[in-house]
C-alpha atoms as a PDB file:
ATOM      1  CA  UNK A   1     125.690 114.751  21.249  1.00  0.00           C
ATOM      2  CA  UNK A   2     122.602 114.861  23.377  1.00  0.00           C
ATOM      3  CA  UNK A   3     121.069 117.960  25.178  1.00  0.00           C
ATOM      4  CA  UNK A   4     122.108 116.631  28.206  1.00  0.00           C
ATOM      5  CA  UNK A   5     125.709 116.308  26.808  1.00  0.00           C
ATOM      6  CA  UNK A   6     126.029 119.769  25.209  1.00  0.00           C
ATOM      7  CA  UNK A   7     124.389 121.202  28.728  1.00  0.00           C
ATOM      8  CA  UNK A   8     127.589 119.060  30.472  1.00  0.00           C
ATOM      9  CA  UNK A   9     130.162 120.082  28.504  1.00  0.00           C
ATOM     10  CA  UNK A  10     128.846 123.839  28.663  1.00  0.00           C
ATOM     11  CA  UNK A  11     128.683 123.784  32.694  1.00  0.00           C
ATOM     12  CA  UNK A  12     131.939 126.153  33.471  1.00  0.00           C
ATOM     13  CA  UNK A  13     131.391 125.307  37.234  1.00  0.00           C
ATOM     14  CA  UNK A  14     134.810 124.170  38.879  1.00  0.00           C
ATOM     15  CA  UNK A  15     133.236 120.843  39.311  1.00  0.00           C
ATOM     16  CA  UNK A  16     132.211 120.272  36.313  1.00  0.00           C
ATOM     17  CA  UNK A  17     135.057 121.281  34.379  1.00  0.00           C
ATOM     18  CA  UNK A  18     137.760 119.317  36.963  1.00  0.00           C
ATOM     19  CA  UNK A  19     134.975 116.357  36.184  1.00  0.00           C
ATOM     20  CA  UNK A  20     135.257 116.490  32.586  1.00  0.00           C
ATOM     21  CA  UNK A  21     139.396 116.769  32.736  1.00  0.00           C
ATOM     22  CA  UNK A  22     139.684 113.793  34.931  1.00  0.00           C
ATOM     23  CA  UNK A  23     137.279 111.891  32.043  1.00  0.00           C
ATOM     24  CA  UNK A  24     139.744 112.992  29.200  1.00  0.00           C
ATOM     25  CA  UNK A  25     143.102 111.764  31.072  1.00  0.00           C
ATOM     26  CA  UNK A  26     142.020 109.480  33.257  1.00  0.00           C
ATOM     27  CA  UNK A  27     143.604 111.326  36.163  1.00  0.00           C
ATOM     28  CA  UNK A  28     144.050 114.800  37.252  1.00  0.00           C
ATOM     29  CA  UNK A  29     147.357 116.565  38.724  1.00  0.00           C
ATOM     30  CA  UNK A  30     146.270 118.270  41.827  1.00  0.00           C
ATOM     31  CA  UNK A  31     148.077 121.169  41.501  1.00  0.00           C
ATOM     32  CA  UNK A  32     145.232 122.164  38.378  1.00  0.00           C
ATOM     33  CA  UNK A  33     142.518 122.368  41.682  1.00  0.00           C
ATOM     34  CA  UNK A  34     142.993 125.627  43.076  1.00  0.00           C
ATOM     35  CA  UNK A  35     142.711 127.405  39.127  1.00  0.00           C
ATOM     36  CA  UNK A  36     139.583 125.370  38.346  1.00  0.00           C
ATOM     37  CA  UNK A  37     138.531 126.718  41.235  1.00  0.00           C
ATOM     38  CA  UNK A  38     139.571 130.247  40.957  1.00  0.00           C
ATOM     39  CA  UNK A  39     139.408 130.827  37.365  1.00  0.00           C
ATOM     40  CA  UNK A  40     137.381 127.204  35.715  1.00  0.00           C
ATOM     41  CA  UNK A  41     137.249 128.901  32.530  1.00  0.00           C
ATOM     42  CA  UNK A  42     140.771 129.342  32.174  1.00  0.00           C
ATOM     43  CA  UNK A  43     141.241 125.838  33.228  1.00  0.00           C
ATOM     44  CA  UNK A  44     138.333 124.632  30.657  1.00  0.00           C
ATOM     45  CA  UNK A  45     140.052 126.357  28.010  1.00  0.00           C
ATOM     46  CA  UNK A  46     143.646 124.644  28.727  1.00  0.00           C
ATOM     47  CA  UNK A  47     141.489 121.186  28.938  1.00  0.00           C
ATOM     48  CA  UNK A  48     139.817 121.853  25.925  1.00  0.00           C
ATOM     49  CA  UNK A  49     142.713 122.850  23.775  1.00  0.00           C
ATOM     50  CA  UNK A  50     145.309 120.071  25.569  1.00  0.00           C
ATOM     51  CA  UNK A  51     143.215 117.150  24.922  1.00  0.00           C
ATOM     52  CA  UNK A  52     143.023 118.086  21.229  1.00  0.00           C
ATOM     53  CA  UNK A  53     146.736 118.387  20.532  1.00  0.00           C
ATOM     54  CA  UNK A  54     147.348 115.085  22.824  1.00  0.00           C
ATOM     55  CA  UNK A  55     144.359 113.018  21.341  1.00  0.00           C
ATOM     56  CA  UNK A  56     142.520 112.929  24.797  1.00  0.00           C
ATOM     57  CA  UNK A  57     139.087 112.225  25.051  1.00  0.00           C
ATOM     58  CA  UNK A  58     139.432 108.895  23.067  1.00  0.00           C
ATOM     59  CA  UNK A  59     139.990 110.760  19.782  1.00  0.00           C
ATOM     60  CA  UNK A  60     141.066 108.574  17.135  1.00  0.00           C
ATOM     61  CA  UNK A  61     143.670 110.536  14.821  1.00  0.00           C
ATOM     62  CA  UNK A  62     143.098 109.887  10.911  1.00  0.00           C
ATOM     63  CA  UNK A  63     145.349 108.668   8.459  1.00  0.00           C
ATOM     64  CA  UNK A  64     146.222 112.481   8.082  1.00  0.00           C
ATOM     65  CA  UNK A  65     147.300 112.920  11.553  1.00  0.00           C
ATOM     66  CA  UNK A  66     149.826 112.124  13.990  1.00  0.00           C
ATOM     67  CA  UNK A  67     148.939 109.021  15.837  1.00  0.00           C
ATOM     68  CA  UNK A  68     148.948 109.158  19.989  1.00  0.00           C
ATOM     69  CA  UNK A  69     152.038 107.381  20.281  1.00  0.00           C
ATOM     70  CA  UNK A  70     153.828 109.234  18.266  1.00  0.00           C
ATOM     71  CA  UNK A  71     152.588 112.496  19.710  1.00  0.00           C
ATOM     72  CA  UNK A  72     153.912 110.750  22.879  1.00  0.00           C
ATOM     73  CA  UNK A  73     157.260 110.855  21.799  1.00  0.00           C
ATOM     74  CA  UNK A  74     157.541 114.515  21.069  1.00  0.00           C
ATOM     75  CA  UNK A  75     155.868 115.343  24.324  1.00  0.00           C
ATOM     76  CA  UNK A  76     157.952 112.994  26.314  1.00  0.00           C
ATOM     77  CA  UNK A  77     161.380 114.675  25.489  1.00  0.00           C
ATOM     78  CA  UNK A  78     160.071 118.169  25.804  1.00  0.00           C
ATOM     79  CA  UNK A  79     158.728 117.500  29.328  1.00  0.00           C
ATOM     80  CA  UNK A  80     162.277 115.685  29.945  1.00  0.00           C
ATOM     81  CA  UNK A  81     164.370 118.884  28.419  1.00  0.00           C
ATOM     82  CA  UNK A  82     162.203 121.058  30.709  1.00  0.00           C
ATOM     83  CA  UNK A  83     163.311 119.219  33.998  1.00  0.00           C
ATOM     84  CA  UNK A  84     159.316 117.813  34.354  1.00  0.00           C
ATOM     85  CA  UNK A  85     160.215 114.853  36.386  1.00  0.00           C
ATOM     86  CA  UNK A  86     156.322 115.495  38.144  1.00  0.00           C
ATOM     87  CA  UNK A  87     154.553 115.162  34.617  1.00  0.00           C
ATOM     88  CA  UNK A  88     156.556 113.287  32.246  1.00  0.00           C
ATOM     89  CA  UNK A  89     156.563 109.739  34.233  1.00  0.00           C
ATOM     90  CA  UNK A  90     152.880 110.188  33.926  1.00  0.00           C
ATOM     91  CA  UNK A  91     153.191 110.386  29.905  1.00  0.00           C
ATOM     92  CA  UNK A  92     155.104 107.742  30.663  1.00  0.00           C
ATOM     93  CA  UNK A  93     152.738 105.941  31.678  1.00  0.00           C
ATOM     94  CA  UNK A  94     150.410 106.735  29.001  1.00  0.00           C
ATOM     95  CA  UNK A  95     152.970 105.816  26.418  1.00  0.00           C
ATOM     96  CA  UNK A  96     153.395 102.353  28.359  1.00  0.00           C
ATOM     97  CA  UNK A  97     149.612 101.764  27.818  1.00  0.00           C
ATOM     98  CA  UNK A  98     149.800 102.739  24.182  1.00  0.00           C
ATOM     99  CA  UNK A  99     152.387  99.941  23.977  1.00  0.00           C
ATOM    100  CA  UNK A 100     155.647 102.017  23.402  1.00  0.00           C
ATOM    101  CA  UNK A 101     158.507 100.593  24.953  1.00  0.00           C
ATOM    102  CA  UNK A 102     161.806 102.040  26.297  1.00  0.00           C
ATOM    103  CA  UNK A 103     163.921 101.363  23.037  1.00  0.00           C
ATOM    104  CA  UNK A 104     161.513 103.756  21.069  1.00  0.00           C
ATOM    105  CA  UNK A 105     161.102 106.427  23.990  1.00  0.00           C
ATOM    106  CA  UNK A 106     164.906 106.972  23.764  1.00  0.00           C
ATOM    107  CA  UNK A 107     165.061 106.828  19.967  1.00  0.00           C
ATOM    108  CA  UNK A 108     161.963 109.356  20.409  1.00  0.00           C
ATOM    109  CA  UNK A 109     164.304 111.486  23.271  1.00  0.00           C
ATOM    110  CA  UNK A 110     167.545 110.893  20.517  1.00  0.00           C
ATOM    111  CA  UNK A 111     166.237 113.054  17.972  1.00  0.00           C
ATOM    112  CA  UNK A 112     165.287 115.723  20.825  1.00  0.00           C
ATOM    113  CA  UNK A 113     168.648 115.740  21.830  1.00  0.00           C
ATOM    114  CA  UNK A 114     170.170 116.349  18.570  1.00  0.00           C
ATOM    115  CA  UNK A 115     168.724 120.026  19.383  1.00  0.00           C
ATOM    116  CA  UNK A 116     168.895 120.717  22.990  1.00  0.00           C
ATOM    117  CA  UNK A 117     171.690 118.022  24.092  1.00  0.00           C
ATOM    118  CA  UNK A 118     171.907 114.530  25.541  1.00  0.00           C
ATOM    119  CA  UNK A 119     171.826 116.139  28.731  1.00  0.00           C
ATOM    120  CA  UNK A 120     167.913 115.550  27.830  1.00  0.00           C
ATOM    121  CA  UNK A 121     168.422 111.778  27.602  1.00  0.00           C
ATOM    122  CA  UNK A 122     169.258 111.762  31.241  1.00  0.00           C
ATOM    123  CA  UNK A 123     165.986 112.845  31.664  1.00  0.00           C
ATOM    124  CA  UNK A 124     164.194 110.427  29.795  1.00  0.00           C
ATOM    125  CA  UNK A 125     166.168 108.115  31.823  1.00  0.00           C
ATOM    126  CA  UNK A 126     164.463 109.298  35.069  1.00  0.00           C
ATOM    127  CA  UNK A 127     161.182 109.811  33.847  1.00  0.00           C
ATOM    128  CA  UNK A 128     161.211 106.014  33.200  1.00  0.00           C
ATOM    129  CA  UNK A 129     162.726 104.981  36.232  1.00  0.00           C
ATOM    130  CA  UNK A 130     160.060 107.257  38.002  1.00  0.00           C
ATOM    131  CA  UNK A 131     156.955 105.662  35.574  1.00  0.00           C
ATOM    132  CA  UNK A 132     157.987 102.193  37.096  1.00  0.00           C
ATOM    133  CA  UNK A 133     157.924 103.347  40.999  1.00  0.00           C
ATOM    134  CA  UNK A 134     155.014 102.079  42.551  1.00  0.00           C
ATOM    135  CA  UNK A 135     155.246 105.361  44.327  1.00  0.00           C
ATOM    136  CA  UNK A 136     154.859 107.554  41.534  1.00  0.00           C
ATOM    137  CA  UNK A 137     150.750 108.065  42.195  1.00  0.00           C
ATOM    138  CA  UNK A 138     150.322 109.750  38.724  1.00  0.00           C
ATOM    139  CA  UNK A 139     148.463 107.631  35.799  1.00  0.00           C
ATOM    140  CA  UNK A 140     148.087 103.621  35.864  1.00  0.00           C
ATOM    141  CA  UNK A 141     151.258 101.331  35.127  1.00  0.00           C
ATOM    142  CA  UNK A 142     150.642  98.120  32.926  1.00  0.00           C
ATOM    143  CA  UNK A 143     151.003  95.149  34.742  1.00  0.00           C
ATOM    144  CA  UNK A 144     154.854  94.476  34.124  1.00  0.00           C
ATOM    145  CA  UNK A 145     155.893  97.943  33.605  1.00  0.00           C
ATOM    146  CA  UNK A 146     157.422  98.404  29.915  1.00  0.00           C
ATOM    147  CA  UNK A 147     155.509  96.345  27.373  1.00  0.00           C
ATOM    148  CA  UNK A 148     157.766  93.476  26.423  1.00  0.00           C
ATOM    149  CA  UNK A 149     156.792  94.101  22.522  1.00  0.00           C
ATOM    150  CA  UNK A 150     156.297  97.251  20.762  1.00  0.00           C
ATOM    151  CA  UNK A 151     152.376  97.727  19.387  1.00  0.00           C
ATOM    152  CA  UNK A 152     153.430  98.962  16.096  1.00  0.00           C
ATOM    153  CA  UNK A 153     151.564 102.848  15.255  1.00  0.00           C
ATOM    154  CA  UNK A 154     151.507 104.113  11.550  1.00  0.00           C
ATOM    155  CA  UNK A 155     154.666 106.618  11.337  1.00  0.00           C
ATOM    156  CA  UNK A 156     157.008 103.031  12.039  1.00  0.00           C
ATOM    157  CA  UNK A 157     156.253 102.727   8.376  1.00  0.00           C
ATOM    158  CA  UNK A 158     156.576 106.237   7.412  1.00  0.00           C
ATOM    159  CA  UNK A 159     159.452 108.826   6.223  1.00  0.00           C
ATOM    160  CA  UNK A 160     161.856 106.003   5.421  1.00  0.00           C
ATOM    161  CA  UNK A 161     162.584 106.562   1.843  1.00  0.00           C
ATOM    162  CA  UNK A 162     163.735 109.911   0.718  1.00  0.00           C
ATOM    163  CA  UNK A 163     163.014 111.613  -2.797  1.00  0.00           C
ATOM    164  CA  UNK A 164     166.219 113.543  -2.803  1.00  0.00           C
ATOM    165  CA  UNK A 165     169.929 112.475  -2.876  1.00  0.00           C
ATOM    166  CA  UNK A 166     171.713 115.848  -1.275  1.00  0.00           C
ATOM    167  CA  UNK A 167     174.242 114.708   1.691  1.00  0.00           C
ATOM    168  CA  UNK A 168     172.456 114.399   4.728  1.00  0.00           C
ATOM    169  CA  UNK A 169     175.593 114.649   7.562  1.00  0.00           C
ATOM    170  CA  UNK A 170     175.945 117.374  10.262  1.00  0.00           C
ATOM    171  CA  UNK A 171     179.238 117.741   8.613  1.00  0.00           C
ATOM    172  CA  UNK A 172     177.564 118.456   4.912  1.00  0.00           C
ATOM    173  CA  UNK A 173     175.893 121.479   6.472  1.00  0.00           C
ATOM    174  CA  UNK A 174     178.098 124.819   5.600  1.00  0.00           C
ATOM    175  CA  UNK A 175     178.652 125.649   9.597  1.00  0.00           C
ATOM    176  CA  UNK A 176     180.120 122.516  10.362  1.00  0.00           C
ATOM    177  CA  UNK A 177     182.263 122.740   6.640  1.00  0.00           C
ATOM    178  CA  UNK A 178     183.267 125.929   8.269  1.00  0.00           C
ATOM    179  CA  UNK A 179     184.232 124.480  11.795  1.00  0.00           C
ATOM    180  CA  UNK A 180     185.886 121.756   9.797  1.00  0.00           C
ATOM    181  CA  UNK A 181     188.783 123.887   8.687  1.00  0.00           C
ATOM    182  CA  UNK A 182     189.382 124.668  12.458  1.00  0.00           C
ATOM    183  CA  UNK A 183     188.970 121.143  14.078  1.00  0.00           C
ATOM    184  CA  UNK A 184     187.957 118.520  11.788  1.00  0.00           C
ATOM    185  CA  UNK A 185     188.313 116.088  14.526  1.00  0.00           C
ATOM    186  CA  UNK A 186     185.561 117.836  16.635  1.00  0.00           C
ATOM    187  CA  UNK A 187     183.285 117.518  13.436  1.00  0.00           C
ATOM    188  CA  UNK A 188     184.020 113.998  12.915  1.00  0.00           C
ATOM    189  CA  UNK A 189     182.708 113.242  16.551  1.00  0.00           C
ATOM    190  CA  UNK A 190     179.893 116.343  16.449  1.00  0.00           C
ATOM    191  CA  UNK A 191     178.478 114.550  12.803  1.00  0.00           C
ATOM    192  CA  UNK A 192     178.477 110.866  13.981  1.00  0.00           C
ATOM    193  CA  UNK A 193     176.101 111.840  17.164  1.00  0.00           C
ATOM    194  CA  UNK A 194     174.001 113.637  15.378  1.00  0.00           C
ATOM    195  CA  UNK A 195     173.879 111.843  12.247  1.00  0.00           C
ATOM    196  CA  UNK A 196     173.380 108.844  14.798  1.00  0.00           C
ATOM    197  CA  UNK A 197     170.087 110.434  16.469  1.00  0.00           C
ATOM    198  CA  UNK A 198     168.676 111.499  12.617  1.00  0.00           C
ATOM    199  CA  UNK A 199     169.627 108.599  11.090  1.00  0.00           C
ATOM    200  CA  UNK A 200     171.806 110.338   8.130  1.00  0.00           C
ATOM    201  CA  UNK A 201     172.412 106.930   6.762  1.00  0.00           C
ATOM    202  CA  UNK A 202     169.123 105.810   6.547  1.00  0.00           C
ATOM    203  CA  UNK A 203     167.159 104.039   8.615  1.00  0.00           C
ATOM    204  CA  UNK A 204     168.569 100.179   8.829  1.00  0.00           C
ATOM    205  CA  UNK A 205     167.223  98.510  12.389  1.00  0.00           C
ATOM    206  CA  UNK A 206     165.553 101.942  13.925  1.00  0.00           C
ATOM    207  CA  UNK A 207     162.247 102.022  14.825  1.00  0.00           C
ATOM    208  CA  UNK A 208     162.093 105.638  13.730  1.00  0.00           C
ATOM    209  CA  UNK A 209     162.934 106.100  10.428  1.00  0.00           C
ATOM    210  CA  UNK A 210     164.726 109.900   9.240  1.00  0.00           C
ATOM    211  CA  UNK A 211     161.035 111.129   8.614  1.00  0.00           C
ATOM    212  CA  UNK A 212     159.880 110.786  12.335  1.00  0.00           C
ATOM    213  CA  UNK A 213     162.640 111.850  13.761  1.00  0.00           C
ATOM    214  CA  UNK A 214     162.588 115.217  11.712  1.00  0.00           C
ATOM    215  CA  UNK A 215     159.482 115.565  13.354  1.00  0.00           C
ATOM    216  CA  UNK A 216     160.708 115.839  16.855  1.00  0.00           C
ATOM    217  CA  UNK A 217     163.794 117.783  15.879  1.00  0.00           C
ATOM    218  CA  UNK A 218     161.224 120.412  14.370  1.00  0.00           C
ATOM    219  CA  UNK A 219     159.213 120.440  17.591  1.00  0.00           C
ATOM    220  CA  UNK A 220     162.768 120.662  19.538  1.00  0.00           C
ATOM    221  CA  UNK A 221     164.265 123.675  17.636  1.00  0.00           C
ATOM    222  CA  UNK A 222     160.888 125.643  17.557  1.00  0.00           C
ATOM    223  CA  UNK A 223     160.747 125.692  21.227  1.00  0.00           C
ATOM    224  CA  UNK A 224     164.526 127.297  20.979  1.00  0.00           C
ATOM    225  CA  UNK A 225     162.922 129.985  18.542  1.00  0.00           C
ATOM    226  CA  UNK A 226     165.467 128.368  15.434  1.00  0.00           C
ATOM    227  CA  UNK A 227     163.331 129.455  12.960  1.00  0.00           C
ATOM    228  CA  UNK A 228     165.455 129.191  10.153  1.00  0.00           C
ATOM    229  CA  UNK A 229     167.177 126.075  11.189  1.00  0.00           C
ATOM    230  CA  UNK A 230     163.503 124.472  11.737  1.00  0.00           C
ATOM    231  CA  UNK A 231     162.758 125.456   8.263  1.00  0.00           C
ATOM    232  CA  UNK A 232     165.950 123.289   7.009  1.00  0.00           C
ATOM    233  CA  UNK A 233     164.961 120.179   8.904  1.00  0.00           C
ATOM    234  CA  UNK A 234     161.321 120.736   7.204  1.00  0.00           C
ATOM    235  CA  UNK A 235     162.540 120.212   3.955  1.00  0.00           C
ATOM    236  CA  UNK A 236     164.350 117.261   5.431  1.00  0.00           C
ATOM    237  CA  UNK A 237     161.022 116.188   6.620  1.00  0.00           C
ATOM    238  CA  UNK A 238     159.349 117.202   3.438  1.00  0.00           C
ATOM    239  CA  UNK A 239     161.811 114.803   0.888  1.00  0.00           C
ATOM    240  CA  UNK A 240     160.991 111.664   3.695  1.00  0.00           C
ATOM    241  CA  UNK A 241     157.382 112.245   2.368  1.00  0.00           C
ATOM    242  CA  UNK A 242     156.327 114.212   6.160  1.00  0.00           C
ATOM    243  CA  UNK A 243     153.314 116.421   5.467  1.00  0.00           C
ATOM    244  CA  UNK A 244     152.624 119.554   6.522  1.00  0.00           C
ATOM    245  CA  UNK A 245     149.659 118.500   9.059  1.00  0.00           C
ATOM    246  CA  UNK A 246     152.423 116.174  10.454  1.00  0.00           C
ATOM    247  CA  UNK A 247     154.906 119.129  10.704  1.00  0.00           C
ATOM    248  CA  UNK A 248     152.182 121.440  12.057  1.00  0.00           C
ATOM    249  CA  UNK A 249     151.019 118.775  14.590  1.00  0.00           C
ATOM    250  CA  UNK A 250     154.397 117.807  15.778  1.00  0.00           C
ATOM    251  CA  UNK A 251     155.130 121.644  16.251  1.00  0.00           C
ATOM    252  CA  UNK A 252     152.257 121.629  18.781  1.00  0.00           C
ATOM    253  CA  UNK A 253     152.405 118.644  20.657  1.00  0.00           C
ATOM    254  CA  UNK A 254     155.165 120.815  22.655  1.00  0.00           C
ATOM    255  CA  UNK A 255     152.317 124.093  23.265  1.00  0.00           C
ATOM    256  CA  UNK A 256     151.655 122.819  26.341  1.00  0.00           C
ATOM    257  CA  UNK A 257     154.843 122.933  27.760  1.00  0.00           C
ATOM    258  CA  UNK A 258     156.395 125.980  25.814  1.00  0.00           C
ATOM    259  CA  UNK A 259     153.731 127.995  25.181  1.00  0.00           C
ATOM    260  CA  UNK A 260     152.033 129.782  21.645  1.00  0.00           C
ATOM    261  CA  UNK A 261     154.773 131.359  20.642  1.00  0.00           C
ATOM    262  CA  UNK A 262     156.439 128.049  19.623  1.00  0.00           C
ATOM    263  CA  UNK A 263     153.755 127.937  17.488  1.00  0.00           C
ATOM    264  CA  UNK A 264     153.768 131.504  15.512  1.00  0.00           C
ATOM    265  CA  UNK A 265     157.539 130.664  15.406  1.00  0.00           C
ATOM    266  CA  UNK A 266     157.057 127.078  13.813  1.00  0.00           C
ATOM    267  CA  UNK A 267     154.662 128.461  11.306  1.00  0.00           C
ATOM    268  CA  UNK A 268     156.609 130.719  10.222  1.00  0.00           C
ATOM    269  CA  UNK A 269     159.480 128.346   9.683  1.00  0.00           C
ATOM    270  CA  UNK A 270     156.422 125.889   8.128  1.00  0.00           C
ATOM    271  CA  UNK A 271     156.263 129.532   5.898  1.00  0.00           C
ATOM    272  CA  UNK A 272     159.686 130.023   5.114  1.00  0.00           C
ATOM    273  CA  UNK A 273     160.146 126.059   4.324  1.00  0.00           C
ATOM    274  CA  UNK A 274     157.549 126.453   1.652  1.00  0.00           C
ATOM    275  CA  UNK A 275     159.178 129.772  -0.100  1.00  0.00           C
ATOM    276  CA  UNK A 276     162.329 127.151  -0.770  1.00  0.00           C
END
């Protein structure tokens, strides 16, 4: 990095940091004006520390990391379960340019709403139906809207294969054995949703194998504090061959929208995971 560069990214004037946020998105929400202008440093900060855990700035993750797409489809759903319709057709958008299409968004928003509903879904639904209005001034659509073909991105290929051979259905878990002895019928149809959305019975035709999809569940039942549930899907995560840097990383793709706290409370289910 030159002088000149270091002196840039040092400037803390409103301009300069509202410059240097447009350059890692590609756009800026308006509604972020008024703080750069009346606190820049707090703004600079939120920049700084979003464009890391969202792979702005054209950083290019490592084999180690999560990939940009598939951070996409954490954030996505999280937006959607928060009732963002203003910033999740932009990720969208972004998404759409990383050559995602719809089938994988909602297998992405699936394994969200294994923890927080399929009211969620809806969501998704809208967010995508708001990403292809022309009106929708927030981030540039590909010509064509949804790519036509998927670009593949490394976790397609990961978490497929498991290490273990312990039963992997909703209805396996000693809750739902419980709720079984009340209304096995309610099970039956509970178990085949979610083992649907976490792909209990292995991955076949999805795009996201059981691996991946742990990974958003994680993110989705650390932002509902579950600590001890999260730590049960890690060691789901963990037999698919998910590493801890992927855990860690899919916990805070959803900081932004949820706030620090999701994070002490995922490490400490990342904690818990590891004491068996």
């Amino acid at each position: 990095m030159s002088t000149a560069d270091v002196k840039n990214a040092e400037d803390l004037s409103p301009e300069a940091v509202l410059a240097r946020a447009t350059t890692a998105r590609g756009d800026i929400f308006p509604e972020w004006k008024p703080l750069a202008y009346a606190s820049p440093k707090t703004y600079h900060l939120i920049n700084q520390t979003v464009s890391y855990l969202h792979s702005y700035h054209g950083q290019e993750a490592t084999s180690e990391q999560l990939s940009g797409p598939m951070r996409e489809l954490i954030a996505i759903p999280a937006l959607g379960a928060k009732g963002d319709l203003r910033h999740a057709p932009n990720h969208v958008r972004r998404a759409y340019r990383m050559g995602l299409t719809n089938k994988v968004l909602f297998e992405g928003a699936a394994a969200f709403a294994a923890v927080v509903g399929w009211a969620s879904m809806t969501f998704m639904s809208l967010a995508i139906i708001e990403a292809n209005n022309p009106l929708y001034p927030y981030g540039q659509l590909p010509a064509g809207g949804e790519p036509k073909e998927l670009t593949p991105f490394p976790e397609m290929a990961l978490g497929r294969t498991r290490s273990g051979a312990a039963p992997e259905s909703l209805a396996d878990t000693p809750e739902w054995r419980y709720a079984a002895g009340i209304d096995p019928e309610l099970v039956r149809r509970a178990a085949a949703f979610i083992d649907h959305c976490l792909v209990a019975d292995g991955a076949q035709d999805a795009i996201l194998g059981p691996g991946p999809r742990e990974l958003i569940a994680i993110a989705a039942l650390c932002t509902r504090g579950e600590v001890e549930l999260a730590a049960r899907h890690m060691r789901r995560a963990y037999d698919y061959g998910m590493t801890r840097r992927h855990v860690l990383e899919a916990i805070c793709c959803v900081l932004p929208m949820t706030g620090i706290v999701t994070g002490q409370l995922g490490l400490r289910a990342m904690q818990m995971a590891d004491a068996g």
